[in-house]
PDB file of N, CA and C in Angstrom:
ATOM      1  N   UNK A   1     108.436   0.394  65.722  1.00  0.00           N
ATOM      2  CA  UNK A   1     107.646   1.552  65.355  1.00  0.00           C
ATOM      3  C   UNK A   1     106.211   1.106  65.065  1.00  0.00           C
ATOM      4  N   UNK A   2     105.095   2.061  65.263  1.00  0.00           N
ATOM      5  CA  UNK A   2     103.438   1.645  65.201  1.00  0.00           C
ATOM      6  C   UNK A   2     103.457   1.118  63.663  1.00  0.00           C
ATOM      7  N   UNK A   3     103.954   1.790  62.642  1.00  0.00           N
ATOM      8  CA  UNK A   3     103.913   1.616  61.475  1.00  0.00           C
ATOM      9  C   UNK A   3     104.014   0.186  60.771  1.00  0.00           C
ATOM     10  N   UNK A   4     105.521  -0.173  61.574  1.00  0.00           N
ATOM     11  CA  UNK A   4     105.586  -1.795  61.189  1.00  0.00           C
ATOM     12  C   UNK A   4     104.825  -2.861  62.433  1.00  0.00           C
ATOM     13  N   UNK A   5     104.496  -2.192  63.321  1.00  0.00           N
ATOM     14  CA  UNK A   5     103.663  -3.335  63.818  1.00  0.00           C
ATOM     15  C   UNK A   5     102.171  -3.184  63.365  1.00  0.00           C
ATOM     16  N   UNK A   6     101.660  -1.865  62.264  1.00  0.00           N
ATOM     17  CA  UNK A   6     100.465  -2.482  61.371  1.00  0.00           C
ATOM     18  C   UNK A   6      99.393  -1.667  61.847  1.00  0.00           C
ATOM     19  N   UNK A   7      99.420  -0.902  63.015  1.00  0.00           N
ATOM     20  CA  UNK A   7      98.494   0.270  63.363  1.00  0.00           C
ATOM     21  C   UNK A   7      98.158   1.259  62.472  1.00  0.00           C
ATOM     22  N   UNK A   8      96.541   1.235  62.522  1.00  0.00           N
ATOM     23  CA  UNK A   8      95.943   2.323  61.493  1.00  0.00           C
ATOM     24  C   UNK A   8      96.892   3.641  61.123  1.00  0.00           C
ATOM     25  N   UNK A   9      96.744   3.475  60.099  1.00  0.00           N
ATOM     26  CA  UNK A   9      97.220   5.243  59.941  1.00  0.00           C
ATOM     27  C   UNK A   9      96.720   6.070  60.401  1.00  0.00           C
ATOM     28  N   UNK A  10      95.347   6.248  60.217  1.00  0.00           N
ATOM     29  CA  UNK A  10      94.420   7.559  60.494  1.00  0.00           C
ATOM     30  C   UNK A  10      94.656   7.516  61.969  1.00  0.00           C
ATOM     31  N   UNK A  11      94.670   6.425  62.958  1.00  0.00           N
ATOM     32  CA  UNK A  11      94.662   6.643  64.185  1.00  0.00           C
ATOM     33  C   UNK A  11      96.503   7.341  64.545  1.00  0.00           C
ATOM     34  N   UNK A  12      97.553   6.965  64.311  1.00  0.00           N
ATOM     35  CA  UNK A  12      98.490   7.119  64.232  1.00  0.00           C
ATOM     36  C   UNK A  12      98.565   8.733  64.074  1.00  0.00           C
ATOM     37  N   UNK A  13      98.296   9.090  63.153  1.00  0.00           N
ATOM     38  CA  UNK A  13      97.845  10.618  62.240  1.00  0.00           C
ATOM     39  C   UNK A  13      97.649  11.021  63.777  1.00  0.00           C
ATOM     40  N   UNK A  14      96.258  11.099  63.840  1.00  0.00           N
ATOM     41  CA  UNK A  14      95.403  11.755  65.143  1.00  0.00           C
ATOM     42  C   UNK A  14      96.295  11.722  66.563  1.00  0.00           C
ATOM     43  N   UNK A  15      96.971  10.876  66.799  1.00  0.00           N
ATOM     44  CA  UNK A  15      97.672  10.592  67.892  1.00  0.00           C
ATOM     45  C   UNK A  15      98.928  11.775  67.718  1.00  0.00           C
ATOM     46  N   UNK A  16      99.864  11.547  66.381  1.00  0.00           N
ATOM     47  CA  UNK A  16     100.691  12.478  65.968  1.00  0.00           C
ATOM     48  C   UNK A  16     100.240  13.557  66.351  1.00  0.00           C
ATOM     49  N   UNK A  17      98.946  14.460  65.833  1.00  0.00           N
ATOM     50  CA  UNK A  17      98.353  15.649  65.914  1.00  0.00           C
ATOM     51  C   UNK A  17      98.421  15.947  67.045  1.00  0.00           C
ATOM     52  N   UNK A  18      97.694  15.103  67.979  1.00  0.00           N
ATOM     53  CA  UNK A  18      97.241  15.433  69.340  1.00  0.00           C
ATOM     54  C   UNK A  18      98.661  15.835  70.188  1.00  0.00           C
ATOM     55  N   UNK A  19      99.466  14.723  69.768  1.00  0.00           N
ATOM     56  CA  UNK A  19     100.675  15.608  70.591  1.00  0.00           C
ATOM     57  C   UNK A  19     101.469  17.008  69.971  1.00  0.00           C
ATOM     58  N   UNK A  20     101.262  17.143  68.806  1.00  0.00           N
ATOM     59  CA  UNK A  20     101.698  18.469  68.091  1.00  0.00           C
ATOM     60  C   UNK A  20     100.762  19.357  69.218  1.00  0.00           C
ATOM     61  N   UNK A  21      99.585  19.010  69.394  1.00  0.00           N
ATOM     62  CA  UNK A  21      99.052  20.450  70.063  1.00  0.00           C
ATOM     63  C   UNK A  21      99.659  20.892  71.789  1.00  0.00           C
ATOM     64  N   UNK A  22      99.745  19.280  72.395  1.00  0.00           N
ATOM     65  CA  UNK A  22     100.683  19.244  73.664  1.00  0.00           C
ATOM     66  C   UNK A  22     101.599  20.427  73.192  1.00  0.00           C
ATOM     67  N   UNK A  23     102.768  20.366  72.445  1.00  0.00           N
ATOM     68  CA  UNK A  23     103.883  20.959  72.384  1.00  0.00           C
ATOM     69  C   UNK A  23     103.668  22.268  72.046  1.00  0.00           C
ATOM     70  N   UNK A  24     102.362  22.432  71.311  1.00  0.00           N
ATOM     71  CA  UNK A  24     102.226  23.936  70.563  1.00  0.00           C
ATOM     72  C   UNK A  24     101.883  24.147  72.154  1.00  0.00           C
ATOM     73  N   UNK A  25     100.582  23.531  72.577  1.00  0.00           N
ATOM     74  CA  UNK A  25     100.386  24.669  74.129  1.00  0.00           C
ATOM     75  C   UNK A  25     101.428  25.212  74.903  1.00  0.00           C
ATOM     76  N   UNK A  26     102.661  24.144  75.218  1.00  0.00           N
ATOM     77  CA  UNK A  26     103.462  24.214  75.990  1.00  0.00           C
ATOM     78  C   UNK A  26     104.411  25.153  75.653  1.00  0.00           C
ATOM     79  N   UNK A  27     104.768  25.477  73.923  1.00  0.00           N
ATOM     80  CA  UNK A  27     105.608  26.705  73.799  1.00  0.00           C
ATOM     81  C   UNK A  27     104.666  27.950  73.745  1.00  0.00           C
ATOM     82  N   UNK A  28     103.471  27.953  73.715  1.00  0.00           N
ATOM     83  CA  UNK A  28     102.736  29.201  73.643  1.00  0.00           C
ATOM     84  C   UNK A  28     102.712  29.567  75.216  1.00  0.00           C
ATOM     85  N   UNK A  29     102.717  28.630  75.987  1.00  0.00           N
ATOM     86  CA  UNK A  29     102.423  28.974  77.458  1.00  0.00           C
ATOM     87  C   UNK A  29     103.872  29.195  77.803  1.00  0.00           C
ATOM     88  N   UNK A  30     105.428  28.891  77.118  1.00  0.00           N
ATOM     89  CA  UNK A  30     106.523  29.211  77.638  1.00  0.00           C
ATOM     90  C   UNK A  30     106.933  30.727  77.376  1.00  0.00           C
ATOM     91  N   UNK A  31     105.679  30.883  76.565  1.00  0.00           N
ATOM     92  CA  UNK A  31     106.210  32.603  75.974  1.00  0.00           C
ATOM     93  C   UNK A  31     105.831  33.321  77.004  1.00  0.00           C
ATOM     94  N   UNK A  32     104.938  33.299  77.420  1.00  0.00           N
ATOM     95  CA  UNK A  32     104.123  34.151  78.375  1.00  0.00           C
ATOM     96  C   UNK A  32     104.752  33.860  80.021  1.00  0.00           C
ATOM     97  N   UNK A  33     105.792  33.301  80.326  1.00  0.00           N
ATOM     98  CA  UNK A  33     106.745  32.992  81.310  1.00  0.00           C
ATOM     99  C   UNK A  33     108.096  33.631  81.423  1.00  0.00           C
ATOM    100  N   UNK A  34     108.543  34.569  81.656  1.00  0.00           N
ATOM    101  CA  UNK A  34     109.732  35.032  81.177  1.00  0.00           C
ATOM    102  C   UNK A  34     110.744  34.009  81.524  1.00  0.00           C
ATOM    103  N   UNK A  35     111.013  33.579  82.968  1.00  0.00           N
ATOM    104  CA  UNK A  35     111.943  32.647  83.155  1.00  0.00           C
ATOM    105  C   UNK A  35     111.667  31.433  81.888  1.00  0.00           C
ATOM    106  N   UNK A  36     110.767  30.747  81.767  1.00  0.00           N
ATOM    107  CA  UNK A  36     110.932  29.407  80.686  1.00  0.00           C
ATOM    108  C   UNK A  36     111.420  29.948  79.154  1.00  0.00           C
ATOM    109  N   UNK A  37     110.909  31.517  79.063  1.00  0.00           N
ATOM    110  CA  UNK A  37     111.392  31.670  77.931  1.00  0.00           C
ATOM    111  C   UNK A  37     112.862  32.168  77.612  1.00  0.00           C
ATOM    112  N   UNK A  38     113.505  32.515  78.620  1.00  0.00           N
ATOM    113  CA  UNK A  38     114.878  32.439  78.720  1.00  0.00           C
ATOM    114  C   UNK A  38     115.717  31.599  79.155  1.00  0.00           C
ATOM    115  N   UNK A  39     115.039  30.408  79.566  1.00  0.00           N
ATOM    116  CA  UNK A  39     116.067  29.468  79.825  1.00  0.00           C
ATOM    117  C   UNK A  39     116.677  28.190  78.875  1.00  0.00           C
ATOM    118  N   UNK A  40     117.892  28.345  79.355  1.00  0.00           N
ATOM    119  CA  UNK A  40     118.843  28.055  78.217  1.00  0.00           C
ATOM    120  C   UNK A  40     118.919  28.829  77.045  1.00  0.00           C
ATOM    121  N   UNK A  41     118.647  30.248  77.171  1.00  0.00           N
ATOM    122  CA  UNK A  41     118.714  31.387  75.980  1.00  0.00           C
ATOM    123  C   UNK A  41     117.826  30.988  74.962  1.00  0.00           C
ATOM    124  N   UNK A  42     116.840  30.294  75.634  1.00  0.00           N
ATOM    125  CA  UNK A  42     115.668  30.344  74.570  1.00  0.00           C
ATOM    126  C   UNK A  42     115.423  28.545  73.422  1.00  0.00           C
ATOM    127  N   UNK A  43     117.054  28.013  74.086  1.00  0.00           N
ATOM    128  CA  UNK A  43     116.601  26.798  73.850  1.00  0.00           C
ATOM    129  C   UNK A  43     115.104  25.736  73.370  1.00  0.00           C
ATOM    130  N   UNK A  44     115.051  25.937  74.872  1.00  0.00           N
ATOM    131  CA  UNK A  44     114.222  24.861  75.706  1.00  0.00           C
ATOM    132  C   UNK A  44     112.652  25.535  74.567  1.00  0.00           C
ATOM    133  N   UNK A  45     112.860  26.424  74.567  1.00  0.00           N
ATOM    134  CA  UNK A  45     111.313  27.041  73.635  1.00  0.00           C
ATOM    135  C   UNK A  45     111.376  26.822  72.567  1.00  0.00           C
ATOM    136  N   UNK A  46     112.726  26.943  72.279  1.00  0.00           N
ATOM    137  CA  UNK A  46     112.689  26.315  70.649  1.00  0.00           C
ATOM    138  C   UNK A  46     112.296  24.910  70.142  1.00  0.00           C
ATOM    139  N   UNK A  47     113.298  23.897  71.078  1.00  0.00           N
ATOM    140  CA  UNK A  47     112.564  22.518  71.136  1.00  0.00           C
ATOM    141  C   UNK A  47     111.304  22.158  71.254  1.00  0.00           C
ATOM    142  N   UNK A  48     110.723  22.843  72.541  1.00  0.00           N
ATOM    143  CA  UNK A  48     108.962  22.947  72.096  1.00  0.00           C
ATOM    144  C   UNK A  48     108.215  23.342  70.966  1.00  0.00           C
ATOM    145  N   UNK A  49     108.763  24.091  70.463  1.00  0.00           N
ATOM    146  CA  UNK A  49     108.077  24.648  68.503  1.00  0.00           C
ATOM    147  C   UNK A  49     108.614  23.667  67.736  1.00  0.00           C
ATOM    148  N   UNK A  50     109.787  23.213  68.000  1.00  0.00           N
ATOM    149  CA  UNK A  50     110.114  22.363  66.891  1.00  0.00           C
ATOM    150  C   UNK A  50     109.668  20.819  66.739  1.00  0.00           C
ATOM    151  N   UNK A  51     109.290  20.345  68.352  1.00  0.00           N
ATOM    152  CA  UNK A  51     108.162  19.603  68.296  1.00  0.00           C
ATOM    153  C   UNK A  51     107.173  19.361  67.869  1.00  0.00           C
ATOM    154  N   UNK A  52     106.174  20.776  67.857  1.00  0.00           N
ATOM    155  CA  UNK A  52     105.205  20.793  67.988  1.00  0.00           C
ATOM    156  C   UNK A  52     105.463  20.594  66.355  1.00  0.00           C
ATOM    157  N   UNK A  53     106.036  21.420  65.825  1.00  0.00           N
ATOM    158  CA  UNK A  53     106.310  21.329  64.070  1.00  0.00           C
ATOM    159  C   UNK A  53     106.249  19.908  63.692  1.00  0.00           C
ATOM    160  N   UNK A  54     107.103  19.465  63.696  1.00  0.00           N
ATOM    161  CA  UNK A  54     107.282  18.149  63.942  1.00  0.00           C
ATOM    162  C   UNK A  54     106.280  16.723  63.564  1.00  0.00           C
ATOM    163  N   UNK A  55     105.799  16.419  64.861  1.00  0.00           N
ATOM    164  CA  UNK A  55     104.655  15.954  64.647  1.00  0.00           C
ATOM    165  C   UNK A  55     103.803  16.084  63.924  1.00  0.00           C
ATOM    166  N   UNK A  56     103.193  17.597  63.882  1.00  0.00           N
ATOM    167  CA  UNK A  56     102.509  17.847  62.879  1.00  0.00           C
ATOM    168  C   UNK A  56     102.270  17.207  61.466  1.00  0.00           C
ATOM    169  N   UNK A  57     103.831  17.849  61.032  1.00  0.00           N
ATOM    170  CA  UNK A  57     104.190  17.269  59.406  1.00  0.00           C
ATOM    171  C   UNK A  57     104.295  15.712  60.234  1.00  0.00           C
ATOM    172  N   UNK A  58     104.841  15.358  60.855  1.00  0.00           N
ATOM    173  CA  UNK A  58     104.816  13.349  60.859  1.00  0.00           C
ATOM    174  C   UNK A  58     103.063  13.005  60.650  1.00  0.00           C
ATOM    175  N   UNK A  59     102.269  13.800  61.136  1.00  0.00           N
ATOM    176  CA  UNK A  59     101.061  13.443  61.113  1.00  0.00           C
ATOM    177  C   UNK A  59     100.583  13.044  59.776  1.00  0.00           C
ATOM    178  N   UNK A  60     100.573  14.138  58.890  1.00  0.00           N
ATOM    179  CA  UNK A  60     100.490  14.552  57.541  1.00  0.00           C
ATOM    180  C   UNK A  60     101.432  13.306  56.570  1.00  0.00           C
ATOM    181  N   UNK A  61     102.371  13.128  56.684  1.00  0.00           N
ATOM    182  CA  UNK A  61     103.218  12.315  56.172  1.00  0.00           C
ATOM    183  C   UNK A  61     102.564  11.129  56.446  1.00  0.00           C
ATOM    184  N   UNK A  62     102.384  10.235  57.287  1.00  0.00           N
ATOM    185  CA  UNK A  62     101.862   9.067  57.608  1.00  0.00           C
ATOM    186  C   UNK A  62     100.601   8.895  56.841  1.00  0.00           C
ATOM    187  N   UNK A  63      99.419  10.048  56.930  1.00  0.00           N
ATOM    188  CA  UNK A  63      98.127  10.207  56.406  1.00  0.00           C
ATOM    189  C   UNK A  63      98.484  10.223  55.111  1.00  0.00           C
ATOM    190  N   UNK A  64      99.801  11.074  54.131  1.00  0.00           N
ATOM    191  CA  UNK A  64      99.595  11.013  52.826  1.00  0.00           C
ATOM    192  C   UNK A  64     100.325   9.938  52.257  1.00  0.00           C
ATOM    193  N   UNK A  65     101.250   8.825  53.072  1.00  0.00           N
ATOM    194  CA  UNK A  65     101.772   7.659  52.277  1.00  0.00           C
ATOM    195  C   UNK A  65     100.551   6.570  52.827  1.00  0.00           C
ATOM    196  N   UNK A  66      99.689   6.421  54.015  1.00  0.00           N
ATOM    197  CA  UNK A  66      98.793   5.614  53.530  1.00  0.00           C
ATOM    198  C   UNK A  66      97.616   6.006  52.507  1.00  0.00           C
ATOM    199  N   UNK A  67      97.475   7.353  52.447  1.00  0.00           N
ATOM    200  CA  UNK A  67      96.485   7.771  50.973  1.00  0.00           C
ATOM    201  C   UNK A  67      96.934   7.215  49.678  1.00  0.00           C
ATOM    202  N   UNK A  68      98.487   7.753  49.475  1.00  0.00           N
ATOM    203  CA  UNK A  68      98.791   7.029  48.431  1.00  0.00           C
ATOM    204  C   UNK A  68      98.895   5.315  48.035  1.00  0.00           C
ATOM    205  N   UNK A  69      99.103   4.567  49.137  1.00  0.00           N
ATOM    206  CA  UNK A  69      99.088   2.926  48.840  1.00  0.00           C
ATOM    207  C   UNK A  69      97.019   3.153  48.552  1.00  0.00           C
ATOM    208  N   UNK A  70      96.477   3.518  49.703  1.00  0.00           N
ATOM    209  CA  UNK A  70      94.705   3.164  49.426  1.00  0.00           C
ATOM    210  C   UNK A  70      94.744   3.872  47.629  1.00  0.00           C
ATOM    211  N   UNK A  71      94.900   5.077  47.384  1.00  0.00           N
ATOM    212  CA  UNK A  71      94.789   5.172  45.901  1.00  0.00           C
ATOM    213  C   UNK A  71      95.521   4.601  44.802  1.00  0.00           C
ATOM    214  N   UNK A  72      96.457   3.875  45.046  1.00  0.00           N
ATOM    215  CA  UNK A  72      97.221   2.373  43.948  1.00  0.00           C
ATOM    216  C   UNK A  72      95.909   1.703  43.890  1.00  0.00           C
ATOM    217  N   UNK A  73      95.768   1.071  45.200  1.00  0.00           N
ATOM    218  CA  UNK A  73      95.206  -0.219  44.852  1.00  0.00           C
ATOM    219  C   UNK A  73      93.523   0.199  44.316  1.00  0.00           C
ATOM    220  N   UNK A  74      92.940   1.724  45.030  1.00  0.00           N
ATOM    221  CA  UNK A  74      91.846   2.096  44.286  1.00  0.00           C
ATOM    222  C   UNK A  74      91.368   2.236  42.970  1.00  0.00           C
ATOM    223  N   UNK A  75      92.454   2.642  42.682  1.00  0.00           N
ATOM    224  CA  UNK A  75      92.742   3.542  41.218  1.00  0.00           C
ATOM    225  C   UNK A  75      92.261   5.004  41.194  1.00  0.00           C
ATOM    226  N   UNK A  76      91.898   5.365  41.938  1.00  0.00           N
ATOM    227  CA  UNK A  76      91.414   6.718  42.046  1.00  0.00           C
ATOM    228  C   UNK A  76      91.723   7.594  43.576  1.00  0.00           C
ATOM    229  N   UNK A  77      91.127   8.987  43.494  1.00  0.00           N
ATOM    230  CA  UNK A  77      91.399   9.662  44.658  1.00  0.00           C
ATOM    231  C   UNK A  77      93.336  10.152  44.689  1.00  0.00           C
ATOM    232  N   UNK A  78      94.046   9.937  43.572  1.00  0.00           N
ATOM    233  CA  UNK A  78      95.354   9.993  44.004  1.00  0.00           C
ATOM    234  C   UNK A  78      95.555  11.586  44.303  1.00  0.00           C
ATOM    235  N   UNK A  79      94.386  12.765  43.752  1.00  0.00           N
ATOM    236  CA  UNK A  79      94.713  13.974  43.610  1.00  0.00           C
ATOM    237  C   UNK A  79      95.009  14.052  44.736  1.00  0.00           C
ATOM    238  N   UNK A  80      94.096  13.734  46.055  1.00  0.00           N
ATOM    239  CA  UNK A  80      93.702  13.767  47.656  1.00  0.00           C
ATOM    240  C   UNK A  80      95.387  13.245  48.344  1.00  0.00           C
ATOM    241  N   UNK A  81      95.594  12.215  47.336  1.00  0.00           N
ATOM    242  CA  UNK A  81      97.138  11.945  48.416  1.00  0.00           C
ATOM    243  C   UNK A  81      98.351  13.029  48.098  1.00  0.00           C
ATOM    244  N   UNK A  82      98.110  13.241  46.989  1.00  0.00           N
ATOM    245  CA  UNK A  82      99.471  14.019  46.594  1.00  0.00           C
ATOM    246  C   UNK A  82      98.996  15.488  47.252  1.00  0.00           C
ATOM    247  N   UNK A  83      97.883  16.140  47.334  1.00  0.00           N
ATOM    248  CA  UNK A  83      97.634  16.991  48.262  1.00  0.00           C
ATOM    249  C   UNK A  83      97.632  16.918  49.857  1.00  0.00           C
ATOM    250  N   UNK A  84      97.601  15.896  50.384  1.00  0.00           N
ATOM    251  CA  UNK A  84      97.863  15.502  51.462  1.00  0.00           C
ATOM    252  C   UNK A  84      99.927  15.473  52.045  1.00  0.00           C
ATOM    253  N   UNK A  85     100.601  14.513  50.730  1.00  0.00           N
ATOM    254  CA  UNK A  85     102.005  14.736  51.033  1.00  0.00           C
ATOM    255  C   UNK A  85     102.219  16.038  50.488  1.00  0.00           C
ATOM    256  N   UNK A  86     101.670  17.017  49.742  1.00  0.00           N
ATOM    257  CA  UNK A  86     102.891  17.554  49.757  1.00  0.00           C
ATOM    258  C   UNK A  86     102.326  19.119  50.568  1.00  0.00           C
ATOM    259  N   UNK A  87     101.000  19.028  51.459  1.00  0.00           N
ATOM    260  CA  UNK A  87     101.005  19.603  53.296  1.00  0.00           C
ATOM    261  C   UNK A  87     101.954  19.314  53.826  1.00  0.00           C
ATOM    262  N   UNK A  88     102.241  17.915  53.590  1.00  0.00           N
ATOM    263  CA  UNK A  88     103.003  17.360  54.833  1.00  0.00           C
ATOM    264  C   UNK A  88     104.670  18.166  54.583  1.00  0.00           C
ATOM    265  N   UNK A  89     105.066  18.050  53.381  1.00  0.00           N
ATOM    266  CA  UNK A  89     105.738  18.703  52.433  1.00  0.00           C
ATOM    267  C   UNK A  89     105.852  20.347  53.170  1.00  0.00           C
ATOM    268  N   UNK A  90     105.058  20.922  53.175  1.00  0.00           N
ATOM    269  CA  UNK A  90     105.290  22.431  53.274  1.00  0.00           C
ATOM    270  C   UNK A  90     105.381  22.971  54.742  1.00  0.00           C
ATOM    271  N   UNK A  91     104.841  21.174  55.739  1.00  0.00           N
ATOM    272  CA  UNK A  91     105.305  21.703  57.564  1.00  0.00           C
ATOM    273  C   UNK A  91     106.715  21.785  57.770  1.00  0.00           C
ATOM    274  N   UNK A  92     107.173  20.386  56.775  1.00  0.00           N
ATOM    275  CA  UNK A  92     108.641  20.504  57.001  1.00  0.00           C
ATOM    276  C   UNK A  92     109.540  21.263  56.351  1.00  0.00           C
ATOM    277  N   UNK A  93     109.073  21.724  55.064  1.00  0.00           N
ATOM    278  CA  UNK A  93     110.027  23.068  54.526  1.00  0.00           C
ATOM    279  C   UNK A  93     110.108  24.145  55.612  1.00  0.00           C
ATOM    280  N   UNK A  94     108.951  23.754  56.496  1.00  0.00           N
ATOM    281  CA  UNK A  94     108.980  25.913  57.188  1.00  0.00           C
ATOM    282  C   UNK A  94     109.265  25.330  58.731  1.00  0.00           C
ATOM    283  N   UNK A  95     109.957  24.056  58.585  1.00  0.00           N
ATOM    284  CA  UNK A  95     110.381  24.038  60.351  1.00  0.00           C
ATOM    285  C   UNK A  95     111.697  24.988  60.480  1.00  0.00           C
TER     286      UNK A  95
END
């Protein structure tokens, strides 16, 4: 995983994001398809939202446990991480 081989967070984050939006386009563009949006009874569209969900909060999560190690060793800024996890917190309550 990027994590244990030591890759930035913030870049990691952004990468996460970027594919959350892949998946958001791809179920917004499956709606407007009748065949993709009925196939497999709506499956296949769901997996695309739940992707796109997904990532998202992984994005958020990654960004707020490296906020929290940078604010240990800072001593400050911790308000910023715990607002950061617990975004990350409220993508995955509403997947």
């Amino acid at each position: 995983m990027a994590t244990e081989k030591k890759q930035s967070p913030e870049i990691l984050s952004k990468i996460a994001l970027q594919i959350s939006q892949y998946f958001k386009r791809a179920y917004e563009m499956s709606q407007t398809n009748r065949a993709i949006k009925k196939f497999d009874n709506g499956r296949f569209a769901g997996v695309l939202d739940y992707h796109d969900r997904y990532f998202e909060g992984s994005a958020w999560l990654v960004l707020g446990i490296h906020r929290f190690s940078k604010a240990k060793e800072d001593g400050r800024d911790m308000g910023i991480a715990a607002g950061t996890a617990q975004h990350a917190n409220e993508l995955f309550a509403n997947m």
